[in-house]
PDB file of N, CA and C in Angstrom:
ATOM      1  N   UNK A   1      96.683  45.855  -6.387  1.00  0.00           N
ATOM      2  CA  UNK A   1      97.952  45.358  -5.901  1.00  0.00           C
ATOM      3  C   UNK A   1      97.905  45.346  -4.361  1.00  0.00           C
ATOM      4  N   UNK A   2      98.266  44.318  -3.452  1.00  0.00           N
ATOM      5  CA  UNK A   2      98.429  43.699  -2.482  1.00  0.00           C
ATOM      6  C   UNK A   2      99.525  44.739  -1.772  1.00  0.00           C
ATOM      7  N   UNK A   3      99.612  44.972  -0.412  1.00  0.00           N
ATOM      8  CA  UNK A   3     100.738  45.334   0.328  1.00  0.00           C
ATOM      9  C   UNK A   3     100.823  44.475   1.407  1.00  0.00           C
ATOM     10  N   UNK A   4     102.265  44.273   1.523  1.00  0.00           N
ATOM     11  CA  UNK A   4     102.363  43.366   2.643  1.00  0.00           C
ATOM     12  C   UNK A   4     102.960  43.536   3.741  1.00  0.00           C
ATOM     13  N   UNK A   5     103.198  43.044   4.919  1.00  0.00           N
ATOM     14  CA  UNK A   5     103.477  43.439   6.289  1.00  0.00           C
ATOM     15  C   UNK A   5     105.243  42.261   6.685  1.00  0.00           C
ATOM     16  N   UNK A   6     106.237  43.068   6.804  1.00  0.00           N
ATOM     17  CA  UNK A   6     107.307  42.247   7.106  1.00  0.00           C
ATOM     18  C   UNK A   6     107.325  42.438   8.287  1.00  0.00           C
ATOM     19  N   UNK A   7     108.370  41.074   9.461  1.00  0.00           N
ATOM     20  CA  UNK A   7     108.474  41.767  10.451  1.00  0.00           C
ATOM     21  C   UNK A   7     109.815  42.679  10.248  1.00  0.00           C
ATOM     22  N   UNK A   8     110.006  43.363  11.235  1.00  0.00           N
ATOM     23  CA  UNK A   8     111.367  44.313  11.369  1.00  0.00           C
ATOM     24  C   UNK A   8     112.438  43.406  11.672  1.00  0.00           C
ATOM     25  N   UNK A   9     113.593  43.111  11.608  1.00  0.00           N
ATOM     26  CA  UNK A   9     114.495  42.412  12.315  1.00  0.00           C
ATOM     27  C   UNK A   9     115.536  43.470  13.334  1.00  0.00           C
ATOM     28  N   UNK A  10     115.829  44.563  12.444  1.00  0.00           N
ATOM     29  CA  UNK A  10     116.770  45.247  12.909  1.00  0.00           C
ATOM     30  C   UNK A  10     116.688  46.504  13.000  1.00  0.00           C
ATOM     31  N   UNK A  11     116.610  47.404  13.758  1.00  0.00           N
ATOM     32  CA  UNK A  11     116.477  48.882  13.263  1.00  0.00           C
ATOM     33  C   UNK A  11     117.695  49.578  14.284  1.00  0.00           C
ATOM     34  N   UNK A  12     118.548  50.106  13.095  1.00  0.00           N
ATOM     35  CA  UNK A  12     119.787  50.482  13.567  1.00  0.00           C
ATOM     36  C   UNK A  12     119.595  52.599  13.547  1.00  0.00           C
ATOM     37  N   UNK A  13     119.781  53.108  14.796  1.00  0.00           N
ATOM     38  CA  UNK A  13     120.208  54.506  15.547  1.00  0.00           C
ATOM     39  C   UNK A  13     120.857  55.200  15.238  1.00  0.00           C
ATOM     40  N   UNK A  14     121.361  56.313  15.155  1.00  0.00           N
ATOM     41  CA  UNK A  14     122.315  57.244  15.799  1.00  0.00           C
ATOM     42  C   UNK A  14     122.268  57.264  17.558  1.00  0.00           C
ATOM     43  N   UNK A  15     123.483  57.789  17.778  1.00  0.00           N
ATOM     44  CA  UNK A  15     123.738  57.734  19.530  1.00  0.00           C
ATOM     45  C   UNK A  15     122.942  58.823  20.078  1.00  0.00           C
ATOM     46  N   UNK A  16     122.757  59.973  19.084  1.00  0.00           N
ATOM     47  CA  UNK A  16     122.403  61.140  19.729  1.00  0.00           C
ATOM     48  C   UNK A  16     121.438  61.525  19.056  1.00  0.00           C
ATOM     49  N   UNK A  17     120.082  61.701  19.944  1.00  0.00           N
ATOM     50  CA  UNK A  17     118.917  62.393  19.713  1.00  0.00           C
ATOM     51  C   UNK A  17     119.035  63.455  18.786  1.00  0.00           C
ATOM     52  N   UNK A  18     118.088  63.442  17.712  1.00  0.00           N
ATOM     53  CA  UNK A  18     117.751  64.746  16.898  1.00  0.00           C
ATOM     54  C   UNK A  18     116.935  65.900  18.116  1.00  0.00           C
ATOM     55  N   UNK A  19     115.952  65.613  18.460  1.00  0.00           N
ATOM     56  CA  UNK A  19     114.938  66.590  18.860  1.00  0.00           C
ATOM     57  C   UNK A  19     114.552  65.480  19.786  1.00  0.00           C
ATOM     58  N   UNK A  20     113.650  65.967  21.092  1.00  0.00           N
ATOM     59  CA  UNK A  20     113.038  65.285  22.568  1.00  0.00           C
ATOM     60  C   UNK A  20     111.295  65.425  21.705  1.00  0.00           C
ATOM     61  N   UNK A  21     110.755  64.545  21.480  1.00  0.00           N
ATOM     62  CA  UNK A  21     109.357  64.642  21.196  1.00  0.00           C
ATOM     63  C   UNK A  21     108.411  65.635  22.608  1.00  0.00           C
ATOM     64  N   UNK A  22     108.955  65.127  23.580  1.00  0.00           N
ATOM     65  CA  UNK A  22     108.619  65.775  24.783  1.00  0.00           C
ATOM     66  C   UNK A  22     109.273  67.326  25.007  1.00  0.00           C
ATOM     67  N   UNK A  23     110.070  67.945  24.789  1.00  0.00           N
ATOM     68  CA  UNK A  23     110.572  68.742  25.550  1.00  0.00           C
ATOM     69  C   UNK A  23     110.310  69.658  24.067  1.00  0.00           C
ATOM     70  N   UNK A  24     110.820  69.254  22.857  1.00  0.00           N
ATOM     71  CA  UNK A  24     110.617  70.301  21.574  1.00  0.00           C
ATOM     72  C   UNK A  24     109.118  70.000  21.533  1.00  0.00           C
ATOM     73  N   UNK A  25     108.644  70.643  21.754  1.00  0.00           N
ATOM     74  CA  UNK A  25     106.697  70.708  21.333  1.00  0.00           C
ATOM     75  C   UNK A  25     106.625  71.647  20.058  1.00  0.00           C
ATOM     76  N   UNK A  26     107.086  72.887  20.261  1.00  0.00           N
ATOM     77  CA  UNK A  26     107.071  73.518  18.706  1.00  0.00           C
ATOM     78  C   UNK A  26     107.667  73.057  17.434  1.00  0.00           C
ATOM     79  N   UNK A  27     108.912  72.215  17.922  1.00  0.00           N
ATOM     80  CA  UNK A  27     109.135  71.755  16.868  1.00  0.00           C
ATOM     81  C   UNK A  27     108.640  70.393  16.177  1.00  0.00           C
ATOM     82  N   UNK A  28     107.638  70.051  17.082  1.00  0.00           N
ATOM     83  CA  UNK A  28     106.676  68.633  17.067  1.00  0.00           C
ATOM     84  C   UNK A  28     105.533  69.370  16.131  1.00  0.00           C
ATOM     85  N   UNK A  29     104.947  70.334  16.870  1.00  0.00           N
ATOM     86  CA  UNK A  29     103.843  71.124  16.133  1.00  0.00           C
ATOM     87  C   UNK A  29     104.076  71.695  14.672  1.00  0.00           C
ATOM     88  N   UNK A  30     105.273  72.171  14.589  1.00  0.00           N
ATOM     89  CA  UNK A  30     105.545  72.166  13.140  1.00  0.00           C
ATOM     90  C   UNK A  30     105.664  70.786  12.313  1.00  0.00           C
ATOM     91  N   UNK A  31     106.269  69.870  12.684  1.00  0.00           N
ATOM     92  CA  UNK A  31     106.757  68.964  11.910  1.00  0.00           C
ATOM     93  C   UNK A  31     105.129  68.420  11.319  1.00  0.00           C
ATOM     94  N   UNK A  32     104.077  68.685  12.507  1.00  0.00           N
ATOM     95  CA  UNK A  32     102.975  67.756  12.252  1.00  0.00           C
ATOM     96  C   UNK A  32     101.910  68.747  10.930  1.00  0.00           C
ATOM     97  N   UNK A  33     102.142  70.374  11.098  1.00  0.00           N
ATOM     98  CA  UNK A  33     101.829  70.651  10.155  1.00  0.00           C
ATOM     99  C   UNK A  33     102.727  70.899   8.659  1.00  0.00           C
ATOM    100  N   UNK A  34     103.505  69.943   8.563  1.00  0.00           N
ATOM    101  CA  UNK A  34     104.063  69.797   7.157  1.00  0.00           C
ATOM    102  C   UNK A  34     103.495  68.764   6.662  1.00  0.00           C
ATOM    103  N   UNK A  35     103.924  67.967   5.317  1.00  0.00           N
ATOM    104  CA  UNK A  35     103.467  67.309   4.864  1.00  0.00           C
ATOM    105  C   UNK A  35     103.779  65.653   5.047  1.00  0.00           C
ATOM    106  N   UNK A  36     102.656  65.126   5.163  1.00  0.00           N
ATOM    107  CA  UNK A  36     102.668  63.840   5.998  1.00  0.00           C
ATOM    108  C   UNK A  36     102.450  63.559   7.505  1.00  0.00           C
ATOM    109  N   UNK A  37     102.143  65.032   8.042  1.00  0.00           N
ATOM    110  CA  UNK A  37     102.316  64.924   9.690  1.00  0.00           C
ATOM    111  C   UNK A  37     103.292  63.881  10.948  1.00  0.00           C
ATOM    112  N   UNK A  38     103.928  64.544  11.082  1.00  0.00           N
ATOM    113  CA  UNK A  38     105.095  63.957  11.781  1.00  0.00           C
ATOM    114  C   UNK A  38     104.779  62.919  12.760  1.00  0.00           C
ATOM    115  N   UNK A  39     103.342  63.073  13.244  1.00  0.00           N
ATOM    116  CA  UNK A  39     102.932  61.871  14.598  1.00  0.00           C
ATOM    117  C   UNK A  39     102.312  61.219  13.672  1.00  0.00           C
ATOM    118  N   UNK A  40     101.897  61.370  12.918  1.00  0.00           N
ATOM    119  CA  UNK A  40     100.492  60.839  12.111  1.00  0.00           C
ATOM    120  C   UNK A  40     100.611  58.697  11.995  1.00  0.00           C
ATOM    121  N   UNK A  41     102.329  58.811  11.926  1.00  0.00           N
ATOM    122  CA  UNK A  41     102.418  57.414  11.829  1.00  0.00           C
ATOM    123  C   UNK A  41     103.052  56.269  13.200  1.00  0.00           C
ATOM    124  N   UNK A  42     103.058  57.214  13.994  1.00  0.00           N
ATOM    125  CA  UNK A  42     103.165  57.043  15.771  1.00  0.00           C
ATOM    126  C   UNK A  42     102.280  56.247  16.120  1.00  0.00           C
ATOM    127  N   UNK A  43     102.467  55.790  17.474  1.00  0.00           N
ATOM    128  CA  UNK A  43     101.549  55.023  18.428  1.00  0.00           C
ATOM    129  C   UNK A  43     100.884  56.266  18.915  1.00  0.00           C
ATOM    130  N   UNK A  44      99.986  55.946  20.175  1.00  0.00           N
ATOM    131  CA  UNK A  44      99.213  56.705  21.062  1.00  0.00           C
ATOM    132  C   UNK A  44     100.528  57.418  22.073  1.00  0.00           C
ATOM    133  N   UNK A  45     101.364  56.137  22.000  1.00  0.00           N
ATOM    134  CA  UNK A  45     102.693  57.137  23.183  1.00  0.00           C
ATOM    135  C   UNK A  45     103.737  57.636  22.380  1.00  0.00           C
ATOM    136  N   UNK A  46     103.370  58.191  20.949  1.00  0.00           N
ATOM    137  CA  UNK A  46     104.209  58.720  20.148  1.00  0.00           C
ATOM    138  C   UNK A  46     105.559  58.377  20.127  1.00  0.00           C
ATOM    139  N   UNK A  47     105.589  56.723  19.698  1.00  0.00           N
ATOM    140  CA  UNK A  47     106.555  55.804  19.682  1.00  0.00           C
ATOM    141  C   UNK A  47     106.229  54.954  18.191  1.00  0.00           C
ATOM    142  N   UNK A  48     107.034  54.962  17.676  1.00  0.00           N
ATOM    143  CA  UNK A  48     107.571  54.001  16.326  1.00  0.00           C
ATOM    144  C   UNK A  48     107.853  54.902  15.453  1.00  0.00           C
ATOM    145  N   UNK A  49     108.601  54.480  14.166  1.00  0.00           N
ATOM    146  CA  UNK A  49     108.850  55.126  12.730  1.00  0.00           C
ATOM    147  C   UNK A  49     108.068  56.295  12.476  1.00  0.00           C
ATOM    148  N   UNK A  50     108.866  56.920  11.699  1.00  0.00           N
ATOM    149  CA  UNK A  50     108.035  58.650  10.472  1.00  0.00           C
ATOM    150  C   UNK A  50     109.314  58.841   9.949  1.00  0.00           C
ATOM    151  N   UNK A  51     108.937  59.914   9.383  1.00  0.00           N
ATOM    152  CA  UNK A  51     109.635  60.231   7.898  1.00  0.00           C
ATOM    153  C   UNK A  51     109.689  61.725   8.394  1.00  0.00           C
ATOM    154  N   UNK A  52     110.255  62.450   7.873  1.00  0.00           N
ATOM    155  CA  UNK A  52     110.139  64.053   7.681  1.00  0.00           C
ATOM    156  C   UNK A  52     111.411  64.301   6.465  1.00  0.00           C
ATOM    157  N   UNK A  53     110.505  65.381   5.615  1.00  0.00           N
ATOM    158  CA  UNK A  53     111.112  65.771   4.343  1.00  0.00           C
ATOM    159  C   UNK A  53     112.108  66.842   4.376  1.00  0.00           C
ATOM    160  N   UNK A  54     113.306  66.414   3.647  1.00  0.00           N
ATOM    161  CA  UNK A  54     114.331  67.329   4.194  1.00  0.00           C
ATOM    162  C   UNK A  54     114.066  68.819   3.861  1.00  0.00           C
ATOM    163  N   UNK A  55     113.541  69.257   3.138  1.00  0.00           N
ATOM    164  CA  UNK A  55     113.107  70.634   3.571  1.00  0.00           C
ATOM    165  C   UNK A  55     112.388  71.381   4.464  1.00  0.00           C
ATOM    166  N   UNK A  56     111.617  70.384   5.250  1.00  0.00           N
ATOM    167  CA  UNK A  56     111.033  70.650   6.487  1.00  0.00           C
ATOM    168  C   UNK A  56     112.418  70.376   7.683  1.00  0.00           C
ATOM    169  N   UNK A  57     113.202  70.016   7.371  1.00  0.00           N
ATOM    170  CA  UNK A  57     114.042  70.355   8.590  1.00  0.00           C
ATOM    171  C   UNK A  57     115.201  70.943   8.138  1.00  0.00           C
ATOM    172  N   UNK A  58     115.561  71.509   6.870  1.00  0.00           N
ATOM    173  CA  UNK A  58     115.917  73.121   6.427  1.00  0.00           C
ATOM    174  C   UNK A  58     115.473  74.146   7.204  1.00  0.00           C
ATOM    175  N   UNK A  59     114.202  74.563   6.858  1.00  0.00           N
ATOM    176  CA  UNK A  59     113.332  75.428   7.373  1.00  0.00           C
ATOM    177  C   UNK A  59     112.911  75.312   8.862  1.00  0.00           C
ATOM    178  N   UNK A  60     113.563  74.001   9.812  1.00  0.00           N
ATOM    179  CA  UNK A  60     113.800  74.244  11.273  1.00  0.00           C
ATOM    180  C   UNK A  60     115.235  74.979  12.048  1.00  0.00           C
ATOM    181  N   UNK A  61     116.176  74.302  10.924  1.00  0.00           N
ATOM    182  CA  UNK A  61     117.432  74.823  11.138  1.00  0.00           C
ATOM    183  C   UNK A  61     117.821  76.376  10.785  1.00  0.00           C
ATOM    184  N   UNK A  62     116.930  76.964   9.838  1.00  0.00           N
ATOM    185  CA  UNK A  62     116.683  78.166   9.485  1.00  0.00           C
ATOM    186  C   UNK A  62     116.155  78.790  10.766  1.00  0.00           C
ATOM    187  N   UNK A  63     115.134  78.393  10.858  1.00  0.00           N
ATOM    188  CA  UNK A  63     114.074  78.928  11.822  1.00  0.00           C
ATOM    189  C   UNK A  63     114.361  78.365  13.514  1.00  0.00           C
ATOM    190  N   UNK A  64     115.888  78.385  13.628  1.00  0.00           N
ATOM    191  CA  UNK A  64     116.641  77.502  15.044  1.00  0.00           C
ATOM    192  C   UNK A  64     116.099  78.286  16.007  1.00  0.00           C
ATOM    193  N   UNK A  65     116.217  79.894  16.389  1.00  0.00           N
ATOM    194  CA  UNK A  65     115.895  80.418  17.195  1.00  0.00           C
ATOM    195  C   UNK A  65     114.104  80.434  17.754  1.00  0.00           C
ATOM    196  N   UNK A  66     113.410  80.653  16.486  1.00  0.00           N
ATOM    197  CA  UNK A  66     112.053  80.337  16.978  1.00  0.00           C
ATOM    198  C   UNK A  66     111.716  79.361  17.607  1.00  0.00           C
ATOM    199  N   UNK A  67     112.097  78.401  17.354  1.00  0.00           N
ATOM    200  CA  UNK A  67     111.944  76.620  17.843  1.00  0.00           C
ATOM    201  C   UNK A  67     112.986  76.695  19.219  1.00  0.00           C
ATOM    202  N   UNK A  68     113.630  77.366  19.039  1.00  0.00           N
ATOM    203  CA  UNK A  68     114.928  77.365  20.492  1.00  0.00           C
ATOM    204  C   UNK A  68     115.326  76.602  20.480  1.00  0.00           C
ATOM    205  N   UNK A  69     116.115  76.221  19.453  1.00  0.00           N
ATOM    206  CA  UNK A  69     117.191  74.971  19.038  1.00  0.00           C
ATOM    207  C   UNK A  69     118.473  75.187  19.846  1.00  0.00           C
ATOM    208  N   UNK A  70     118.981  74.182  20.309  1.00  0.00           N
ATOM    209  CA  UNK A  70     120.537  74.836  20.862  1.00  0.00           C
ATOM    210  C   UNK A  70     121.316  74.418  19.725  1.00  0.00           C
ATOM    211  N   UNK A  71     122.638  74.214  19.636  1.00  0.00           N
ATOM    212  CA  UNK A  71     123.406  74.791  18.759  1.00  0.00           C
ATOM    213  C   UNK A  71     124.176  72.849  18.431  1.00  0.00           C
ATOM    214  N   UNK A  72     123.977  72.402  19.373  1.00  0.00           N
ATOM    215  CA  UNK A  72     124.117  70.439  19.295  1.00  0.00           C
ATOM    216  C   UNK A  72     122.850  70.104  18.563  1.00  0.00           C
ATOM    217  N   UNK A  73     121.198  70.621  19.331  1.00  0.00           N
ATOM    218  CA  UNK A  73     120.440  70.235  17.945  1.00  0.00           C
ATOM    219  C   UNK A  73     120.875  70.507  16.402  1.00  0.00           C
ATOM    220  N   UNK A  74     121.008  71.705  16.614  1.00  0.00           N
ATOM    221  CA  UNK A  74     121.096  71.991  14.949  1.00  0.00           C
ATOM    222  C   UNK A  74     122.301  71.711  14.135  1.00  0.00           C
ATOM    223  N   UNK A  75     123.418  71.150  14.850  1.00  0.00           N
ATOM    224  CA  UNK A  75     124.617  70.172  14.153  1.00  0.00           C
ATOM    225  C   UNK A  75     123.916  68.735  13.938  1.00  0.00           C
ATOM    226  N   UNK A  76     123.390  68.030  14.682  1.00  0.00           N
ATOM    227  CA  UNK A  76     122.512  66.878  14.538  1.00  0.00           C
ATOM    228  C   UNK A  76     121.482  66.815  13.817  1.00  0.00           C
ATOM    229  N   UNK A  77     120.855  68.326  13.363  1.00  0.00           N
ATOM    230  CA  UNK A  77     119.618  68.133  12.609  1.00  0.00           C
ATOM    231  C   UNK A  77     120.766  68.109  11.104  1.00  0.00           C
ATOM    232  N   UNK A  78     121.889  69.408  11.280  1.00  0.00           N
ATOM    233  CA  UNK A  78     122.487  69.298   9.370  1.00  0.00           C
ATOM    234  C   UNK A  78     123.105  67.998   9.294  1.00  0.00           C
ATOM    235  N   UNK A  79     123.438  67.106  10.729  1.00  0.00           N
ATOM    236  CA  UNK A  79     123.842  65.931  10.341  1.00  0.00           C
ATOM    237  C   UNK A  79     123.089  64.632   9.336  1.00  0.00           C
ATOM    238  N   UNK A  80     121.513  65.161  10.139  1.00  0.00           N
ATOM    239  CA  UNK A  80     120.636  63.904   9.212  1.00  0.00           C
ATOM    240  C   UNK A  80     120.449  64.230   8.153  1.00  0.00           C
ATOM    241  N   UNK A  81     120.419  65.349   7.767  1.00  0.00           N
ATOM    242  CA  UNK A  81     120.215  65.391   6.010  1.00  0.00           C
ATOM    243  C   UNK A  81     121.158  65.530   4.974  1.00  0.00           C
ATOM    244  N   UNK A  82     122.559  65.584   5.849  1.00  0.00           N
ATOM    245  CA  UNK A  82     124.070  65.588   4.817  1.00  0.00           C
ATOM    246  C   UNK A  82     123.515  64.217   3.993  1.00  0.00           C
ATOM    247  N   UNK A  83     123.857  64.817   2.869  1.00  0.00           N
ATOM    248  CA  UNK A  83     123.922  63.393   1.701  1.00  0.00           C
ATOM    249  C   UNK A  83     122.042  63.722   1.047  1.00  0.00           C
ATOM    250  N   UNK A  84     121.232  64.316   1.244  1.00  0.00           N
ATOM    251  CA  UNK A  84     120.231  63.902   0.932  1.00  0.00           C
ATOM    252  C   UNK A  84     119.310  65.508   0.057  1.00  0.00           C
ATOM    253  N   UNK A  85     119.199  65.137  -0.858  1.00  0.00           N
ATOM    254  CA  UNK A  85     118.377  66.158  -1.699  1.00  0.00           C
ATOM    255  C   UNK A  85     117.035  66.667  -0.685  1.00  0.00           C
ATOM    256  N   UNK A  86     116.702  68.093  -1.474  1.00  0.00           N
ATOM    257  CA  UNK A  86     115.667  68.559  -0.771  1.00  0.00           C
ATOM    258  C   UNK A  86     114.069  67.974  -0.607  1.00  0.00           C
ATOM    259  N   UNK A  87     114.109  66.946  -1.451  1.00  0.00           N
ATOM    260  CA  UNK A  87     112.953  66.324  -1.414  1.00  0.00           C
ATOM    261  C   UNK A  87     113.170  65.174  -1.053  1.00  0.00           C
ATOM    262  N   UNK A  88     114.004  64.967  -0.174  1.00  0.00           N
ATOM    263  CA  UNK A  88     114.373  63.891  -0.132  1.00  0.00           C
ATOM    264  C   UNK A  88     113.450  63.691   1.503  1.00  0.00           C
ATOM    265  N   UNK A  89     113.404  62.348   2.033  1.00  0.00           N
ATOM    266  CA  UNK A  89     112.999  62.292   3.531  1.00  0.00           C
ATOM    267  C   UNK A  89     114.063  61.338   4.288  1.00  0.00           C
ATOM    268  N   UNK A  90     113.881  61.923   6.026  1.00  0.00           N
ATOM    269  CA  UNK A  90     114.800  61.167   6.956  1.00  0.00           C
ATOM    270  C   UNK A  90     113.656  60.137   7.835  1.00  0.00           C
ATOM    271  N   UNK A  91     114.089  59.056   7.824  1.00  0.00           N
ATOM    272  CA  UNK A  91     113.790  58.002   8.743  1.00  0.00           C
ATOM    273  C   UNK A  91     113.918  58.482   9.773  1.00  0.00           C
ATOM    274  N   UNK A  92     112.699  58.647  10.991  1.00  0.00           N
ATOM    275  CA  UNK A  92     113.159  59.030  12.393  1.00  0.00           C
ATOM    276  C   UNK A  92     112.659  57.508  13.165  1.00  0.00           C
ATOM    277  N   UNK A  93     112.880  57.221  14.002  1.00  0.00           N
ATOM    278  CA  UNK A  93     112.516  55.716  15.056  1.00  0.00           C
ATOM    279  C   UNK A  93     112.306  56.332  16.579  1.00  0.00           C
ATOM    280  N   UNK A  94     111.012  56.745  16.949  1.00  0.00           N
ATOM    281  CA  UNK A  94     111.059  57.638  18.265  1.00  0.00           C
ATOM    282  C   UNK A  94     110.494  56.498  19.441  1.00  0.00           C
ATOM    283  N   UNK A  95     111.003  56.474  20.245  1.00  0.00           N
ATOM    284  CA  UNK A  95     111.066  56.178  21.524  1.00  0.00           C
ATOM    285  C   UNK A  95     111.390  56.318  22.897  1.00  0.00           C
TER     286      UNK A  95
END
């Protein structure tokens, strides 16, 4: 079976950043050792689409203080996964 390539037309945001790819590094380094690796589907300037599974960002919001989450990340992180089972995954669009 064939896969095929669409272009994008539209890719619609939230206003407010989950996490800074730049500034959260631990929480980059974790994401990349979960499953699917979080850059893995990035450019070289760790720009375009990924996925991360909502139990991997359970277990960030759990783990807020290690990562040094402030307290706006971690309303924005329970924001992306309201509505979504634990196996479920979030669309991220980094740029």
């Amino acid at each position: 079976m064939s896969i095929r390539a669409y272009k994008v037309l539209d890719i619609k945001t939230k206003q407010t950043e989950s996490f800074n790819l730049w500034h959260d590094s631990e929480v980059i380094d974790f994401l990349n050792d979960q499953e699917g690796g979080f850059s893995d589907s990035l450019d070289q300037d760790c720009c375009g689409l990924t996925y991360v599974k909502v139990a991997s960002i359970k277990e960030l919001i759990k783990r807020a203080d290690e990562f040094h989450l402030d307290k706006e990340s971690i309303s924005c992180l329970e924001d992306d996964i309201k509505g979504y089972d634990v196996d479920d995954y979030v669309q991220y669009y980094c740029f």
